[in-house]
C-alpha atoms as a PDB file:
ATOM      1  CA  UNK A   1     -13.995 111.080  97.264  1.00  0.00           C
ATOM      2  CA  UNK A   2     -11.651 109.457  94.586  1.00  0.00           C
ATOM      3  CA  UNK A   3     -12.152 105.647  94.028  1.00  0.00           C
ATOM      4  CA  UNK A   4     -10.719 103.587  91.921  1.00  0.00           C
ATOM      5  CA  UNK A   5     -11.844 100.795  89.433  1.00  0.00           C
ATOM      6  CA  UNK A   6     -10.099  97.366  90.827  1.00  0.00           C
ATOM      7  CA  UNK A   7     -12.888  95.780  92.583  1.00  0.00           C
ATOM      8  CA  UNK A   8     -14.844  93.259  90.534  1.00  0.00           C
ATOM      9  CA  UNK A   9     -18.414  91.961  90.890  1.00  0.00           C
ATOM     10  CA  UNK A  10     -18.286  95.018  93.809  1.00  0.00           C
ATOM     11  CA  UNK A  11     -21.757  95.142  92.485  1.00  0.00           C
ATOM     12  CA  UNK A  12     -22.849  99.191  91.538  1.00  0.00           C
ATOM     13  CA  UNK A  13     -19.712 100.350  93.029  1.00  0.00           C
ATOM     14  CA  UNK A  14     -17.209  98.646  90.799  1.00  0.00           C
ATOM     15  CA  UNK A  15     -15.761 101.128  88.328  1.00  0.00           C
ATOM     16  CA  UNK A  16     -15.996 104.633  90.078  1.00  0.00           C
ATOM     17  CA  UNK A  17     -13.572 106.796  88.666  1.00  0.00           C
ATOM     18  CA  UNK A  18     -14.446 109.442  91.071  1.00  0.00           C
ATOM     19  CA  UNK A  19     -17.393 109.815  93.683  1.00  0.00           C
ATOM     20  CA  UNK A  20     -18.431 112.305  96.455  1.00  0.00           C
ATOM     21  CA  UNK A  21     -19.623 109.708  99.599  1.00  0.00           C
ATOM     22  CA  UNK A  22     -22.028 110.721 102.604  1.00  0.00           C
ATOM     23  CA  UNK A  23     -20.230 111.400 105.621  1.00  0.00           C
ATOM     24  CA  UNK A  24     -21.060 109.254 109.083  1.00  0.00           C
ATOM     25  CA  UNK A  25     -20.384 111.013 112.186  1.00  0.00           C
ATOM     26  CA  UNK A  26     -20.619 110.525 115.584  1.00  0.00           C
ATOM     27  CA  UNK A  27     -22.943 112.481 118.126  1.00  0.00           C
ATOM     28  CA  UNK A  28     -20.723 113.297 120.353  1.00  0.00           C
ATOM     29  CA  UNK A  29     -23.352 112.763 123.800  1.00  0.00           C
ATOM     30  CA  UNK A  30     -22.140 115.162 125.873  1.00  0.00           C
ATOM     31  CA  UNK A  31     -22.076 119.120 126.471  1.00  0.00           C
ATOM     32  CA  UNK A  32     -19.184 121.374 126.685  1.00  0.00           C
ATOM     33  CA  UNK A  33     -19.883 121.878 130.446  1.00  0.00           C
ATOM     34  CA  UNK A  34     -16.654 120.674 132.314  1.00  0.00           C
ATOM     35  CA  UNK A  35     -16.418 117.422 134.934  1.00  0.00           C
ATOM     36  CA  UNK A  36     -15.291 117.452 138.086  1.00  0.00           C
ATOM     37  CA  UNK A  37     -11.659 116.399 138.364  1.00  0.00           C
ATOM     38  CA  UNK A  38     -11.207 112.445 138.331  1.00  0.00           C
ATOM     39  CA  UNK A  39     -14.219 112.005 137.840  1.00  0.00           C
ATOM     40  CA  UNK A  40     -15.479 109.331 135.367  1.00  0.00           C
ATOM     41  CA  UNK A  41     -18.863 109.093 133.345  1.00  0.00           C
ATOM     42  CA  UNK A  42     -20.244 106.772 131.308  1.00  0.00           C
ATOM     43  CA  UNK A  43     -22.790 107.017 128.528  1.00  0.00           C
ATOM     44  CA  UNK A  44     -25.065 104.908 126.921  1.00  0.00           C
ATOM     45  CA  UNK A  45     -27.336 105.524 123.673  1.00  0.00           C
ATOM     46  CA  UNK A  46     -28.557 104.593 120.539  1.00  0.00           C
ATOM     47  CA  UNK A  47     -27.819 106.575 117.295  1.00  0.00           C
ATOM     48  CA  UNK A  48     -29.035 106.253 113.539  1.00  0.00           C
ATOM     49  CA  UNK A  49     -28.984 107.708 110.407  1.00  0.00           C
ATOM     50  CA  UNK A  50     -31.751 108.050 108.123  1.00  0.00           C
ATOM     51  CA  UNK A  51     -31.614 108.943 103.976  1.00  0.00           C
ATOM     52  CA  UNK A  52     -28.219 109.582 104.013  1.00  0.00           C
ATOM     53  CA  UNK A  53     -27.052 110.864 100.375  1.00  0.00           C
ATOM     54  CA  UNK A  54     -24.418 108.963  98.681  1.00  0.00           C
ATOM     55  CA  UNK A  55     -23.757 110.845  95.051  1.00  0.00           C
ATOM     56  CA  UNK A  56     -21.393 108.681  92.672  1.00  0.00           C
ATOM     57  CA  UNK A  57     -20.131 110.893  89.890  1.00  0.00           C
ATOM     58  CA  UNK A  58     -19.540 108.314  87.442  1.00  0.00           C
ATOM     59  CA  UNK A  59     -17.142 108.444  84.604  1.00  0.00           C
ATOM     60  CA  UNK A  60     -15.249 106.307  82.188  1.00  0.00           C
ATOM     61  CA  UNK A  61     -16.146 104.111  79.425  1.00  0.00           C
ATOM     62  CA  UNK A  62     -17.410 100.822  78.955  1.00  0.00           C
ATOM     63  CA  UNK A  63     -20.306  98.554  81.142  1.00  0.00           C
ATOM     64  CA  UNK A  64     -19.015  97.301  84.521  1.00  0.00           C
ATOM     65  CA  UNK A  65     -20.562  93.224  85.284  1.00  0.00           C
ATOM     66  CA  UNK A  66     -21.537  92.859  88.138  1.00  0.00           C
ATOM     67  CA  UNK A  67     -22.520  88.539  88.386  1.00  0.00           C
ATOM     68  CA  UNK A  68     -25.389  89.141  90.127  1.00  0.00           C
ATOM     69  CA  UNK A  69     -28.646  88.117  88.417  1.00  0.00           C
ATOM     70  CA  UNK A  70     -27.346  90.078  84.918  1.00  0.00           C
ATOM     71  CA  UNK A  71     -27.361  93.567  86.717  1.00  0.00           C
ATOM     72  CA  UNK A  72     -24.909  95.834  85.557  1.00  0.00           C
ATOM     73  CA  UNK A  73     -23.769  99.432  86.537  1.00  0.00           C
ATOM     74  CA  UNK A  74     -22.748 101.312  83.447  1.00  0.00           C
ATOM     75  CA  UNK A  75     -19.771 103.394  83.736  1.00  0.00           C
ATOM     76  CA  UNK A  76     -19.605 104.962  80.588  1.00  0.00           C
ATOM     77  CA  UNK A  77     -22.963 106.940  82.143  1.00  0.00           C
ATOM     78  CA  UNK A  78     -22.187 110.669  83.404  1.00  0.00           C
ATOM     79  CA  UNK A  79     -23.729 112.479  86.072  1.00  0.00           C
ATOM     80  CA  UNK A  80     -24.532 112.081  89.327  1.00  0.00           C
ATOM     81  CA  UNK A  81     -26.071 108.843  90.614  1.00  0.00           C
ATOM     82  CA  UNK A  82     -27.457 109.436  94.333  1.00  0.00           C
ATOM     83  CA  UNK A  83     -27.954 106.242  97.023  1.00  0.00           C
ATOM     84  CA  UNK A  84     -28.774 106.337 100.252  1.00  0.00           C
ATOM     85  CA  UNK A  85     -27.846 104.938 103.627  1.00  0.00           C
ATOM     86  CA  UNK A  86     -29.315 103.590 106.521  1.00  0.00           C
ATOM     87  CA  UNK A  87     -27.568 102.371 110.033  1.00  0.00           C
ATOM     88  CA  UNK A  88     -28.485 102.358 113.275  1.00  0.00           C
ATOM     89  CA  UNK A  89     -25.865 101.534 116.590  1.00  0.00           C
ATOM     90  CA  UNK A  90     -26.025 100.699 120.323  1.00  0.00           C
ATOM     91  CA  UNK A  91     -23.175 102.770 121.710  1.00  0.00           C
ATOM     92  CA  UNK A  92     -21.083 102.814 125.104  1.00  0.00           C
ATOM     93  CA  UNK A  93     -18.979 105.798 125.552  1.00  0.00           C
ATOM     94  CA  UNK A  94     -16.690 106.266 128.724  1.00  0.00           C
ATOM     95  CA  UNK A  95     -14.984 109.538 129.662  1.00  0.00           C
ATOM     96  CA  UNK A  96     -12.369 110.069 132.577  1.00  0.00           C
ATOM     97  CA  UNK A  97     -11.721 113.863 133.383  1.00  0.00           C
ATOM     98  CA  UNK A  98      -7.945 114.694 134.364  1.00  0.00           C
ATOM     99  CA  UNK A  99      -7.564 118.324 136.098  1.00  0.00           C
ATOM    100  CA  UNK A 100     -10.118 120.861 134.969  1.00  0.00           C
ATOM    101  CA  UNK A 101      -9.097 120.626 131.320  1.00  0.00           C
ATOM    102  CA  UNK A 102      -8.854 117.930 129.667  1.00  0.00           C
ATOM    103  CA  UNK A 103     -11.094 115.037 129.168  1.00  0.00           C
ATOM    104  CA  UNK A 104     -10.149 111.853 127.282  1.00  0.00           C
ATOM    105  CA  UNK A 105     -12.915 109.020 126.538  1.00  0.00           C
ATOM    106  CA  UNK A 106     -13.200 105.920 124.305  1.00  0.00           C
ATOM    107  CA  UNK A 107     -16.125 104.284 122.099  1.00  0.00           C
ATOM    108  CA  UNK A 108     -17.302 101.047 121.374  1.00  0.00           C
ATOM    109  CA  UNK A 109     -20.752 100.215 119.357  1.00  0.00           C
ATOM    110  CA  UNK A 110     -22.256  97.383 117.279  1.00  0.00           C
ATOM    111  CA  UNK A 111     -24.717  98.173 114.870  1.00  0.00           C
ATOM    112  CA  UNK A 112     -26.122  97.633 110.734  1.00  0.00           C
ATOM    113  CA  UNK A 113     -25.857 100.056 108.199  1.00  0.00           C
ATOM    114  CA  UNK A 114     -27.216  99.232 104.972  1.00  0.00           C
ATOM    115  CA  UNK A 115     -26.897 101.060 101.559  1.00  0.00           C
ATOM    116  CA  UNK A 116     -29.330 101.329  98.625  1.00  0.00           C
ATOM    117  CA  UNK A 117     -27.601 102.145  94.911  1.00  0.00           C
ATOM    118  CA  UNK A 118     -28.836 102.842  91.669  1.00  0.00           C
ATOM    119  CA  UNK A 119     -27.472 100.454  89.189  1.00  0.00           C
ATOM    120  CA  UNK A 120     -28.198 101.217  85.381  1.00  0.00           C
ATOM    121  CA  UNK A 121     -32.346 100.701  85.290  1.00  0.00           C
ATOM    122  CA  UNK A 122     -33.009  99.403  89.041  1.00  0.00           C
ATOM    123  CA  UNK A 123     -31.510 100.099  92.437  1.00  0.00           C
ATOM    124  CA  UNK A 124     -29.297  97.622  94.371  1.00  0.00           C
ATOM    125  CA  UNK A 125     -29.741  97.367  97.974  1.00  0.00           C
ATOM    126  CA  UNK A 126     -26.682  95.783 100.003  1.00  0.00           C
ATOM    127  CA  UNK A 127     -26.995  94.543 103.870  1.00  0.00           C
ATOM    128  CA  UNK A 128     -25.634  92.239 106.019  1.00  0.00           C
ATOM    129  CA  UNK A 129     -26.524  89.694 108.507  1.00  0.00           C
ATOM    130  CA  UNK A 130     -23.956  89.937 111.073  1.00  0.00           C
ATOM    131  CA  UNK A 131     -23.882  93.386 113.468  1.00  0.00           C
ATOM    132  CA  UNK A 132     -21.148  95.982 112.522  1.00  0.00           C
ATOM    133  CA  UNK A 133     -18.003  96.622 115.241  1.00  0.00           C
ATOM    134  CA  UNK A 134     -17.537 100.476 115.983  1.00  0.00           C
ATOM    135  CA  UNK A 135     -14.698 101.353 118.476  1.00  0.00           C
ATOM    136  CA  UNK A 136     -12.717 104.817 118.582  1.00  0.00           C
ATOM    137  CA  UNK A 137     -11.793 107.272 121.247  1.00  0.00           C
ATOM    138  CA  UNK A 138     -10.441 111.300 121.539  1.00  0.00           C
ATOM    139  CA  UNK A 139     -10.761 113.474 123.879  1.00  0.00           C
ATOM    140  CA  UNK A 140     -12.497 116.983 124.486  1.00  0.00           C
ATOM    141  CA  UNK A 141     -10.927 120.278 125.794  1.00  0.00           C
ATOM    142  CA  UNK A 142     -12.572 122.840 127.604  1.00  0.00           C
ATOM    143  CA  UNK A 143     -11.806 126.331 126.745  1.00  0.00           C
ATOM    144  CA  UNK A 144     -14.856 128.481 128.764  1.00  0.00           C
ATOM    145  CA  UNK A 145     -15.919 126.612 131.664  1.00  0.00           C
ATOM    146  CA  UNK A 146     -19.815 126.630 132.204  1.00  0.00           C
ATOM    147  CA  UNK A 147     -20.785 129.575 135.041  1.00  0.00           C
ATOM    148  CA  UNK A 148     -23.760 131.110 136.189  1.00  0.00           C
ATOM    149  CA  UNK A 149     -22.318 134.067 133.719  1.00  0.00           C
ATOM    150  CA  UNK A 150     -20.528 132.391 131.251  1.00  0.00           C
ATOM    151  CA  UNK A 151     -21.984 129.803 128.313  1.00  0.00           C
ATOM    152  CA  UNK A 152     -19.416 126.872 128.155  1.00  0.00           C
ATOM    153  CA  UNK A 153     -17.495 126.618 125.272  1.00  0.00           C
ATOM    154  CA  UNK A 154     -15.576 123.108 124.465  1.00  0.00           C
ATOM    155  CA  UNK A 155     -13.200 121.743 121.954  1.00  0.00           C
ATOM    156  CA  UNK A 156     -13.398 117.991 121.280  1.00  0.00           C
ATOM    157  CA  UNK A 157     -10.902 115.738 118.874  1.00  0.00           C
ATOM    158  CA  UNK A 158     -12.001 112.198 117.392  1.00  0.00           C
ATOM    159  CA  UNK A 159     -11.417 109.085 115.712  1.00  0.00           C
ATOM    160  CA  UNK A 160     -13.957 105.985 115.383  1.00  0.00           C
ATOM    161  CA  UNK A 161     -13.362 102.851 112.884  1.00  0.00           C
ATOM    162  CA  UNK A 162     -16.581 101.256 111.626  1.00  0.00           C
ATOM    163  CA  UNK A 163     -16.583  98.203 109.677  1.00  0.00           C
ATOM    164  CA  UNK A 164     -19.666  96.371 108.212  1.00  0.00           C
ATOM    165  CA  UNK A 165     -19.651  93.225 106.365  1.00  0.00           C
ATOM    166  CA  UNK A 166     -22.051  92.922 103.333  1.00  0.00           C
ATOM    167  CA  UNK A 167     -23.163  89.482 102.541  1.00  0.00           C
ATOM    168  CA  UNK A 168     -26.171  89.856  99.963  1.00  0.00           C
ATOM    169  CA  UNK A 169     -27.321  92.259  97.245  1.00  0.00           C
ATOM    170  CA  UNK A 170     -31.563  92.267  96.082  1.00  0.00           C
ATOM    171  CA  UNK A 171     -31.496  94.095  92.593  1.00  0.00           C
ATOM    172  CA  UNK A 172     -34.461  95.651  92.869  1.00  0.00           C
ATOM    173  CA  UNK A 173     -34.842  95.585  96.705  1.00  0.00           C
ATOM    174  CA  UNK A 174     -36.535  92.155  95.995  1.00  0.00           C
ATOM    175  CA  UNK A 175     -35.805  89.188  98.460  1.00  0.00           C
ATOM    176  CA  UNK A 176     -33.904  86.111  97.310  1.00  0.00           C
ATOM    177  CA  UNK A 177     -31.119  87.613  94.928  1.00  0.00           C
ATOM    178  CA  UNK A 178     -27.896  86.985  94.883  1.00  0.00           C
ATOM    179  CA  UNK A 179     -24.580  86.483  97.466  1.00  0.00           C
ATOM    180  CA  UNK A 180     -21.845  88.969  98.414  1.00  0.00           C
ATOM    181  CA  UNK A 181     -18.845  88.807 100.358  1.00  0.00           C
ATOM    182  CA  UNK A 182     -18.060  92.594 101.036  1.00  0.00           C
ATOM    183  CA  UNK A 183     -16.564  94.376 103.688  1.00  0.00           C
ATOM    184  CA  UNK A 184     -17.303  98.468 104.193  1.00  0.00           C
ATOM    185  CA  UNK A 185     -14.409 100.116 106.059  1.00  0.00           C
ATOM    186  CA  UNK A 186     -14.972 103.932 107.489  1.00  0.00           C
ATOM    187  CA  UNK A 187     -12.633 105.558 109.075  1.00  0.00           C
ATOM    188  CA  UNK A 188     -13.996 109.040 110.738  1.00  0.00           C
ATOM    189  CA  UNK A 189     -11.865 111.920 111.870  1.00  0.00           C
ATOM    190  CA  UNK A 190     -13.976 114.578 113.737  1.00  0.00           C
ATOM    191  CA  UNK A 191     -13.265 118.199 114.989  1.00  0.00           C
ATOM    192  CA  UNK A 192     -15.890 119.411 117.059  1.00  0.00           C
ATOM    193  CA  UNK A 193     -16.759 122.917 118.198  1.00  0.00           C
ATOM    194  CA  UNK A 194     -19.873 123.262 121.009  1.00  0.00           C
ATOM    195  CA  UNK A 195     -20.996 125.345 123.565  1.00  0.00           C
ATOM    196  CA  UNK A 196     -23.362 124.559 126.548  1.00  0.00           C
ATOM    197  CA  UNK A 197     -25.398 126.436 129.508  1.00  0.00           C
ATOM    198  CA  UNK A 198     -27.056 124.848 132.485  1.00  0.00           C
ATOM    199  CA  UNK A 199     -30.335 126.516 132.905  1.00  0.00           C
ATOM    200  CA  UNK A 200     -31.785 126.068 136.667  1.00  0.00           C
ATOM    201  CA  UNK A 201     -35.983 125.995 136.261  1.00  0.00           C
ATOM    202  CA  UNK A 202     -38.772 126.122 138.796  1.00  0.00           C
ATOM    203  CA  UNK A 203     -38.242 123.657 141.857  1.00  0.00           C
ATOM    204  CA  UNK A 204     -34.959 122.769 140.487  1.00  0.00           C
ATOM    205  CA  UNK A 205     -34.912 121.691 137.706  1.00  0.00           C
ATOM    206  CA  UNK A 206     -32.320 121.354 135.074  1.00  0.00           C
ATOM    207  CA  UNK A 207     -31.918 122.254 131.104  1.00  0.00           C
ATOM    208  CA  UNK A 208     -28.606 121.948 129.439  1.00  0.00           C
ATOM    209  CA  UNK A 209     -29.015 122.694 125.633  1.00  0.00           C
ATOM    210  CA  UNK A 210     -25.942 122.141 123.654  1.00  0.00           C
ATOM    211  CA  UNK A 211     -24.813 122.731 119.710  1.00  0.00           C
ATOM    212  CA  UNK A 212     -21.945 124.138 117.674  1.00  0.00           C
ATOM    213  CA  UNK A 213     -20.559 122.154 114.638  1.00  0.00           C
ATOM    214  CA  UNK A 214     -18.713 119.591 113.450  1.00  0.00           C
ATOM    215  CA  UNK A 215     -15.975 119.098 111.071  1.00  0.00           C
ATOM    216  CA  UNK A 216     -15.766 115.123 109.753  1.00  0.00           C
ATOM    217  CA  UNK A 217     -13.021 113.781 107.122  1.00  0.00           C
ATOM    218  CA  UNK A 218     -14.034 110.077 106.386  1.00  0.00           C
ATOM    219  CA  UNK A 219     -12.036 107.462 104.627  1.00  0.00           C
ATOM    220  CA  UNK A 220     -14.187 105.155 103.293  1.00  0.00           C
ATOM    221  CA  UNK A 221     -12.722 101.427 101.604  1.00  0.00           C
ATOM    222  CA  UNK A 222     -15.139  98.908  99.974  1.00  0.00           C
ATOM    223  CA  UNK A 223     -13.233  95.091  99.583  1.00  0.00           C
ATOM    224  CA  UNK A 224     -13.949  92.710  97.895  1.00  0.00           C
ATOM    225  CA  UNK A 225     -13.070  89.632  99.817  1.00  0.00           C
ATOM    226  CA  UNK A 226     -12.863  87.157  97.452  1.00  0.00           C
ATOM    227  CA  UNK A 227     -10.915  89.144  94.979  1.00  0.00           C
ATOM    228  CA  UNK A 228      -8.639  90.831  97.186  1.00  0.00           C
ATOM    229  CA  UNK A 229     -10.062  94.806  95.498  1.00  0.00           C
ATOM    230  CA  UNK A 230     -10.359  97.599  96.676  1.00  0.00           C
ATOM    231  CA  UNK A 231     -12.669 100.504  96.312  1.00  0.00           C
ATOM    232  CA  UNK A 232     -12.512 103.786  98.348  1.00  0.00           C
ATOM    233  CA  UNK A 233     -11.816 107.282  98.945  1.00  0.00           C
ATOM    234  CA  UNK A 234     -12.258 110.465 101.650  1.00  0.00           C
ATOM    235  CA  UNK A 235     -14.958 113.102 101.690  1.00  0.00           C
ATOM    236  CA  UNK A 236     -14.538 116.255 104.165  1.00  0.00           C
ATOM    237  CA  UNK A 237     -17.672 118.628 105.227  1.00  0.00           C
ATOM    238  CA  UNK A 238     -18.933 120.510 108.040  1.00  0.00           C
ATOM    239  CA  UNK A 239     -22.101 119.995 109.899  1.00  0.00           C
ATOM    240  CA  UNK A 240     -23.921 121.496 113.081  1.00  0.00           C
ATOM    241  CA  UNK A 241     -25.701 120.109 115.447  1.00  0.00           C
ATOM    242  CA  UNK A 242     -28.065 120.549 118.147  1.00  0.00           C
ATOM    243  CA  UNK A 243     -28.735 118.392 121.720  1.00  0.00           C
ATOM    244  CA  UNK A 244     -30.336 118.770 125.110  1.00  0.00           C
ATOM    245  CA  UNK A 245     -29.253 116.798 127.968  1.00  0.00           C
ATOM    246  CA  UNK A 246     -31.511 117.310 131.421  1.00  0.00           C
ATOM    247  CA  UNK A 247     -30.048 116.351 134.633  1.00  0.00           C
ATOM    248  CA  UNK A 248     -31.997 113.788 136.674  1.00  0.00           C
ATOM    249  CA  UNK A 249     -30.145 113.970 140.184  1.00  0.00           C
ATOM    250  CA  UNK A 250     -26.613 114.510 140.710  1.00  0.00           C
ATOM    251  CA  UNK A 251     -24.601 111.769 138.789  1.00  0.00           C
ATOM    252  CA  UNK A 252     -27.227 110.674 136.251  1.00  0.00           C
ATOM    253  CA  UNK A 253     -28.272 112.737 133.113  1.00  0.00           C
ATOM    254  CA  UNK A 254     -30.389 111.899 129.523  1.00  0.00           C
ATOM    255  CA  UNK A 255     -29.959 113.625 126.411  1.00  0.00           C
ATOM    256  CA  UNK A 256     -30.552 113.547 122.875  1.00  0.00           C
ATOM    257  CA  UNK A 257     -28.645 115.135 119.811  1.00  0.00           C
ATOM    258  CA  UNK A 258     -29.487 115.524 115.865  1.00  0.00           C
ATOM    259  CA  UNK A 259     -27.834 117.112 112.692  1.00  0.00           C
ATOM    260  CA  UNK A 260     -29.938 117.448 109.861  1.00  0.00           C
ATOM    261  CA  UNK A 261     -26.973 118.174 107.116  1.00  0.00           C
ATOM    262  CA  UNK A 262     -27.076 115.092 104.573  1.00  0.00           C
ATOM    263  CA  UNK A 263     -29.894 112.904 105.517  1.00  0.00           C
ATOM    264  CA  UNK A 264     -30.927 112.635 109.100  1.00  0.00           C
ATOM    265  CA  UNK A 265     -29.075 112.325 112.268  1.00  0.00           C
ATOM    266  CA  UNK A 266     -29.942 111.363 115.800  1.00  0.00           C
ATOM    267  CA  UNK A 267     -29.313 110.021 118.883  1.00  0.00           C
ATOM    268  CA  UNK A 268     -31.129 109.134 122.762  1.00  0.00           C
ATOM    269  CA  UNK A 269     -29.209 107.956 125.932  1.00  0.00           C
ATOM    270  CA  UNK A 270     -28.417 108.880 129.030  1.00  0.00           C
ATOM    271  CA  UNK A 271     -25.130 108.844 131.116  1.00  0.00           C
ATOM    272  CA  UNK A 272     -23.899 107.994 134.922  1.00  0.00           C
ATOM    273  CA  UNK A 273     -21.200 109.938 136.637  1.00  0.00           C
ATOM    274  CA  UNK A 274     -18.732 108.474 139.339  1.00  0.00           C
ATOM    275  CA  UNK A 275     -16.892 110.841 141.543  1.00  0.00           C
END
């Protein structure tokens, strides 16, 4: 991820010359095994990510300020500096199937996400008070429907915008430090590969492990609001994943998914589906 050096008083993310970011995905909720046609289904879950890497590769010369109780990130240091993220989200997803193909669907979410940097002898920690919008859509192809011979094979296309707002930094992690007025932008593209069988148990019932892997670009923008700067960039990687959704009834289904590529990833909900 290349940023750039214009923001000022971006506090420990000021003068990046060039940075590789951590990449958050979606879970996608939902197997590769096909809808009936016109039908519509709507999910509901929670997802978070835990310890998710962020490595700055810092060069350049000279100390960055940052105005914030004398910290300052020092950009003449080389090397990798790691941080970490947290978020969590409440998520509503809603898919409509047309034919026996293709099914579109759209996102909305509010959630946090907070983000933990090292500065030049402590760690910053940025979060903010007011809950992050999330709100994307795509849609999923199936290539191998799901038979009592044949694992189901899907193909599914995405884009979700997340913005969070920061509005304080604690140097330190300690309470009480100083204002922000930050805004974190991410804008994640997602190519997703899975497959899916419906197992049929003892007095009926239902398994349907899922998995396969995803590939996620994300453009990433950090403003300063005040100043009108900008700092951001793009990272690309590849990550599988595993799920297993179990059938309760006809139209109503839980699940819950996970990726353990760059931190921790997860996810719980369940879904209804209309005929």
């Amino acid at each position: 991820m290349r940023l750039d050096c214009r923001v000022r008083h971006a506090v420990a993310v000021v003068c990046l010359s060039s940075a590789v970011t951590a990449v958050h995905g979606q879970i996608l909720a939902a197997s590769a095994r096909q809808a009936s046609s016109g039908s519509l289904k709507l999910m509901v879950y929670y997802q978070g990510v835990s310890d998710q890497s962020v490595n700055f590769a810092v060069v350049g010369a000279g100390t960055c300020g940052t105005g914030v109780a004398g910290v300052t990130f020092a950009c003449g240091q080389a090397g990798d500096i790691e941080g970490k993220g947290f978020g969590q989200a409440a998520v509503l997803k809603v898919a409509g199937q047309i034919g026996d193909y293709v099914q579109p669907y759209v996102v909305f979410g509010s959630g946090s996400y907070e983000l933990s940097v090292p500065s030049t002898t402590i760690t910053n920690k940025f979060t903010g008070t007011k809950e992050g919008l999330i709100y994307g859509g795509g849609v999923k192809f199936s290539v191998v429907p799901d038979t009592l011979y044949d694992t189901a094979v899907a193909l599914d296309l995405g884009a979700v915008r997340s913005v969070y707002d920061f509005d304080h930094i604690a140097p330190g992690g300690a309470p009480g430090s100083g204002p922000i007025d930050q805004r974190l932008t991410l804008m994640t593209y997602q190519l997703a590969v899975e497959a899916s069988h419906l197992f049929t148990l003892g007095k009926g019932y239902k398994l349907e492990p899922y998995g396969g892997i995803k590939w996620l670009r994300v453009v990433a923008d950090l403003k300063d609001l005040p100043s009108g700067g900008h700092a951001g960039g793009r990272q690309e990687t590849a990550s599988p994943f595993v799920g297993l959704r179990w059938p309760v009834g006809d139209s109503v289904a839980s699940f819950v998914e996970a990726a353990f590529v760059d931190g921790y990833h997860y996810g719980t909900g369940f879904e209804m589906r209309f005929n």
